[in-house]
Every structure is written in C-alpha cells, then in structure tokens.
C-alpha atoms as a PDB file:
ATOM      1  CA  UNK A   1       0.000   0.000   0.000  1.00  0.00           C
ATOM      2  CA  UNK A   2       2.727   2.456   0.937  1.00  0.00           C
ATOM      3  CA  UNK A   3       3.817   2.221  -3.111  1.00  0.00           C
ATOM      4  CA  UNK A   4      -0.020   3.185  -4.264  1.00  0.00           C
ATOM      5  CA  UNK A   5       0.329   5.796  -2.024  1.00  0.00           C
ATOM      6  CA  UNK A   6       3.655   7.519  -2.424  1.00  0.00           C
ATOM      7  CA  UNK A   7       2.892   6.981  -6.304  1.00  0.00           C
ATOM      8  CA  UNK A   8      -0.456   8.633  -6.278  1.00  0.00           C
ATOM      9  CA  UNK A   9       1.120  11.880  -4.096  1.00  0.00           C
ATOM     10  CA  UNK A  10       3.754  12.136  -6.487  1.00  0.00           C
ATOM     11  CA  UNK A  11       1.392  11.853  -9.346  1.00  0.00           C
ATOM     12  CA  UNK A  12      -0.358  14.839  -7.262  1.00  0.00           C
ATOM     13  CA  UNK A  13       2.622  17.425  -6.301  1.00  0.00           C
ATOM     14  CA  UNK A  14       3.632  16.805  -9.716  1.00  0.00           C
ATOM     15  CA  UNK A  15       0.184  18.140 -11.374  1.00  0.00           C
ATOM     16  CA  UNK A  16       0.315  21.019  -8.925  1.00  0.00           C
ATOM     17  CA  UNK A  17       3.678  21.975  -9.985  1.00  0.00           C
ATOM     18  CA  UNK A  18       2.890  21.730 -13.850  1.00  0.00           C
ATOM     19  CA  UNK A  19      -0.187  23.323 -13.104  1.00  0.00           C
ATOM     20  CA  UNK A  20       1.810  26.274 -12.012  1.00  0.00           C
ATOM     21  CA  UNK A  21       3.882  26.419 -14.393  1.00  0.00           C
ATOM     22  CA  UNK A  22       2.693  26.189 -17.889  1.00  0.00           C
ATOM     23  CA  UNK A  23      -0.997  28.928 -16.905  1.00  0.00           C
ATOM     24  CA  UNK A  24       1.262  31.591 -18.152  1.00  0.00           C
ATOM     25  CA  UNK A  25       1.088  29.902 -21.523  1.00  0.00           C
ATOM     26  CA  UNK A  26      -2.534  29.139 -21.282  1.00  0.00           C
ATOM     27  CA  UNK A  27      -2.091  25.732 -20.820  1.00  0.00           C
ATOM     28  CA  UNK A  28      -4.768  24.313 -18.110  1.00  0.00           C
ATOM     29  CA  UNK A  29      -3.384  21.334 -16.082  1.00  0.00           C
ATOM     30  CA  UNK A  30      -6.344  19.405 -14.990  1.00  0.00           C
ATOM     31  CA  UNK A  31      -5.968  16.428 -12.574  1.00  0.00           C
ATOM     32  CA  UNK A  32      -8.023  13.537 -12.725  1.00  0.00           C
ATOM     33  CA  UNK A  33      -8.750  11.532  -9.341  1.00  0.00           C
ATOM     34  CA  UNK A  34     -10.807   8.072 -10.593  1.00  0.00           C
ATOM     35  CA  UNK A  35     -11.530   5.693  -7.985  1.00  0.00           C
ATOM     36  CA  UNK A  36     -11.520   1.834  -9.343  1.00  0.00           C
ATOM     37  CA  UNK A  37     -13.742   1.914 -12.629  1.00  0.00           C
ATOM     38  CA  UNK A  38     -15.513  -1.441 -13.529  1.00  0.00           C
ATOM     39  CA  UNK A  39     -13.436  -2.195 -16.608  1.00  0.00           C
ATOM     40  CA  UNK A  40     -12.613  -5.443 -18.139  1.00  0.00           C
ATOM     41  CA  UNK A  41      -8.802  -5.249 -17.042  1.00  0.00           C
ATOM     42  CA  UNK A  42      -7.887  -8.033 -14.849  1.00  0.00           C
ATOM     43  CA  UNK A  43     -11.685  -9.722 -16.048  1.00  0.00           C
ATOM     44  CA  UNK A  44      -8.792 -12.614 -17.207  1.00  0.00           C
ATOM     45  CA  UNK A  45      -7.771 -13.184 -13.218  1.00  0.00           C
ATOM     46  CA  UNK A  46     -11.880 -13.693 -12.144  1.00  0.00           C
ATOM     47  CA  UNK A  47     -13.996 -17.231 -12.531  1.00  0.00           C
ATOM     48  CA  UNK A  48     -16.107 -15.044 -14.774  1.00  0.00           C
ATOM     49  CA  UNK A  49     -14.317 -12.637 -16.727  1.00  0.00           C
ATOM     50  CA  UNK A  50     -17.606 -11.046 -17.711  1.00  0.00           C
ATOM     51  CA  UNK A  51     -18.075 -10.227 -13.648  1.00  0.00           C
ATOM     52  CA  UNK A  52     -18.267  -7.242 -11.834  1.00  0.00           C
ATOM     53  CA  UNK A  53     -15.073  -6.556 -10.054  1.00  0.00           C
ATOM     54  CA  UNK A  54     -16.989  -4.034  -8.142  1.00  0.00           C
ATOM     55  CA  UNK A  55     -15.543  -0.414  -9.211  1.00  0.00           C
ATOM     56  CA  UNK A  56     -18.045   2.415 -10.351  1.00  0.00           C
ATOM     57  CA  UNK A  57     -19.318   2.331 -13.456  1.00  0.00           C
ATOM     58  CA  UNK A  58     -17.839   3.586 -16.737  1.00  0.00           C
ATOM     59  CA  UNK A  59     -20.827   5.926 -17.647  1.00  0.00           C
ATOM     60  CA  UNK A  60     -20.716   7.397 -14.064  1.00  0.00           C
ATOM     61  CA  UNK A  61     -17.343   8.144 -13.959  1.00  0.00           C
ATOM     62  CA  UNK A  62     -17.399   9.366 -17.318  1.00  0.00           C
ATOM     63  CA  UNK A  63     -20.525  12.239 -16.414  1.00  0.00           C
ATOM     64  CA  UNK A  64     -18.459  12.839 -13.364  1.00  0.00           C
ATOM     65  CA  UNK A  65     -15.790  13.624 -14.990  1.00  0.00           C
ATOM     66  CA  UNK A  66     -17.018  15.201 -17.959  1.00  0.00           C
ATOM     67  CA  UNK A  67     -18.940  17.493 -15.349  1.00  0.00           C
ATOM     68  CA  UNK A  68     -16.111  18.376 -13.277  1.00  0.00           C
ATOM     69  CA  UNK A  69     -14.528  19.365 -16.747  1.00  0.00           C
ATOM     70  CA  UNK A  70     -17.542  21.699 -17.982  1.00  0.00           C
ATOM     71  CA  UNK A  71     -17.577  23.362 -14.218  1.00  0.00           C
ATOM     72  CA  UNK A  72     -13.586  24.314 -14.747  1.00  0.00           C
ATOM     73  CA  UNK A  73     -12.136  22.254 -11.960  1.00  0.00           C
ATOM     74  CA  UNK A  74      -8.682  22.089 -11.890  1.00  0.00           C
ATOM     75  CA  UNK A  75      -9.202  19.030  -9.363  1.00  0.00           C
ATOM     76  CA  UNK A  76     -11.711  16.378 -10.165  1.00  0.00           C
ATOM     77  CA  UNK A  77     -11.846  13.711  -7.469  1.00  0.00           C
ATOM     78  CA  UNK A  78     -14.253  10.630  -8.513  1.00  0.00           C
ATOM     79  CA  UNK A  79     -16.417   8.438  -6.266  1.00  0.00           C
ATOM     80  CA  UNK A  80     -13.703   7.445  -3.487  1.00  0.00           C
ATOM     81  CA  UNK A  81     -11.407   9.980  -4.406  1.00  0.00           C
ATOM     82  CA  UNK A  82     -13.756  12.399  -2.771  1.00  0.00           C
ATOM     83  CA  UNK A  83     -13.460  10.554   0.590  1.00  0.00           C
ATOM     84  CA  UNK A  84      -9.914  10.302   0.543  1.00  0.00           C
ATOM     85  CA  UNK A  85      -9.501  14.316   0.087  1.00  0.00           C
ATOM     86  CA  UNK A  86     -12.349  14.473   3.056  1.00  0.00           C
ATOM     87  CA  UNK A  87     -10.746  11.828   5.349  1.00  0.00           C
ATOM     88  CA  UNK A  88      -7.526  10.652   4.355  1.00  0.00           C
ATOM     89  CA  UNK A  89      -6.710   8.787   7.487  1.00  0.00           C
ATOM     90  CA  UNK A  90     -10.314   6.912   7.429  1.00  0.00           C
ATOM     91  CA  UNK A  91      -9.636   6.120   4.042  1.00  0.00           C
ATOM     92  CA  UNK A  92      -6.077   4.710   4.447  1.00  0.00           C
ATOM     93  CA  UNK A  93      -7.431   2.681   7.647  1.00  0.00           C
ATOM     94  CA  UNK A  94     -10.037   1.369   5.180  1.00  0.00           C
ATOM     95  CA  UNK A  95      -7.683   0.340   2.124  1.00  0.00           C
ATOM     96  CA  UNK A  96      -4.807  -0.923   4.220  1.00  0.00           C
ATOM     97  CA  UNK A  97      -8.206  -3.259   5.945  1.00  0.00           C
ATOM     98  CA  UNK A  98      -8.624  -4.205   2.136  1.00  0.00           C
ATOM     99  CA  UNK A  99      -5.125  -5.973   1.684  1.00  0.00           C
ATOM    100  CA  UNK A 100      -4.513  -6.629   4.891  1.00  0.00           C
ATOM    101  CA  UNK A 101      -3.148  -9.961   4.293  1.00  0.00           C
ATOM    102  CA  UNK A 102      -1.979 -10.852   8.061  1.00  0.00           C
END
C-alpha cells in the first residue's frame, strides 16, 4: 500500500507543480482523481471474466468527470477519491483493511 500511495502523491505534487507552471502559456493542467472503474482489465484473473469486479461504473465516472470538466475544476476527485480528500486517514485505515493480508 505504501507504493499506491507515495505513487499517487507524487502523481499529485507533480500536477500542482505543472499546473503552475505552464498557466502563463494558457495551458490548463487538470488532474483527474478516478476511484476503481468497472473495466474489463484483470476480467482474465476472475472465474467469470464477464463479472463485476466491483468499481463504479464507466458511464458514471465518465458524467463525473465530464462534469467536473464543464464546471472548470482544476481538481476532479471521482467516487472514493472524494473521501480520501475528506478523510484521508479513514480512508487509508479502510484500504490498508482491504489488503490486509496478516
């Protein structure tokens, strides 16, 4: 978990510092937060590759996003995205639970 983490904060700082840097030539840095998406990647590792794995739905994140774009958000957080922001240390206690594999 500490990997996802450190990866996704990076992936962050680094927006916000591009973000920064480039408005001066009109170029809009928009970060994207998606939370898992039902998609058919890994549908090869289930019993039934045709199964849910469980993430939000490709339409909904899709009008999400495509709303957060229309509104001008610089920062579009998606589904659990938005809890994380809210409550990070709720939401770490509930994905380290996830993979807890003591």
């Amino acid at each position: 978990m500490a990997y996802y983490s450190a990866t996704k904060a990076a992936v962050h700082s680094l927006t916000i510092s591009m973000r920064e840097q480039l408005k001066e030539l009109g170029i809009r840095v928009v970060e994207v937060a998606p939370p898992a998406v039902d998609t058919e990647l890994g549908g090869d590792l289930r019993d039934d590759p045709t199964a849910t794995h469980g993430g939000m739905r490709v339409a909904e994140f899709v009008a999400e996003t495509v709303a957060g774009l229309e509104a001008g958000a610089d920062e579009i957080l998606v589904g659990l995205s938005q809890q994380l922001k809210a409550d990070p240390e709720g939401m770490f206690d509930t994905l380290n639970s996830m993979f807890d594999r003591g």
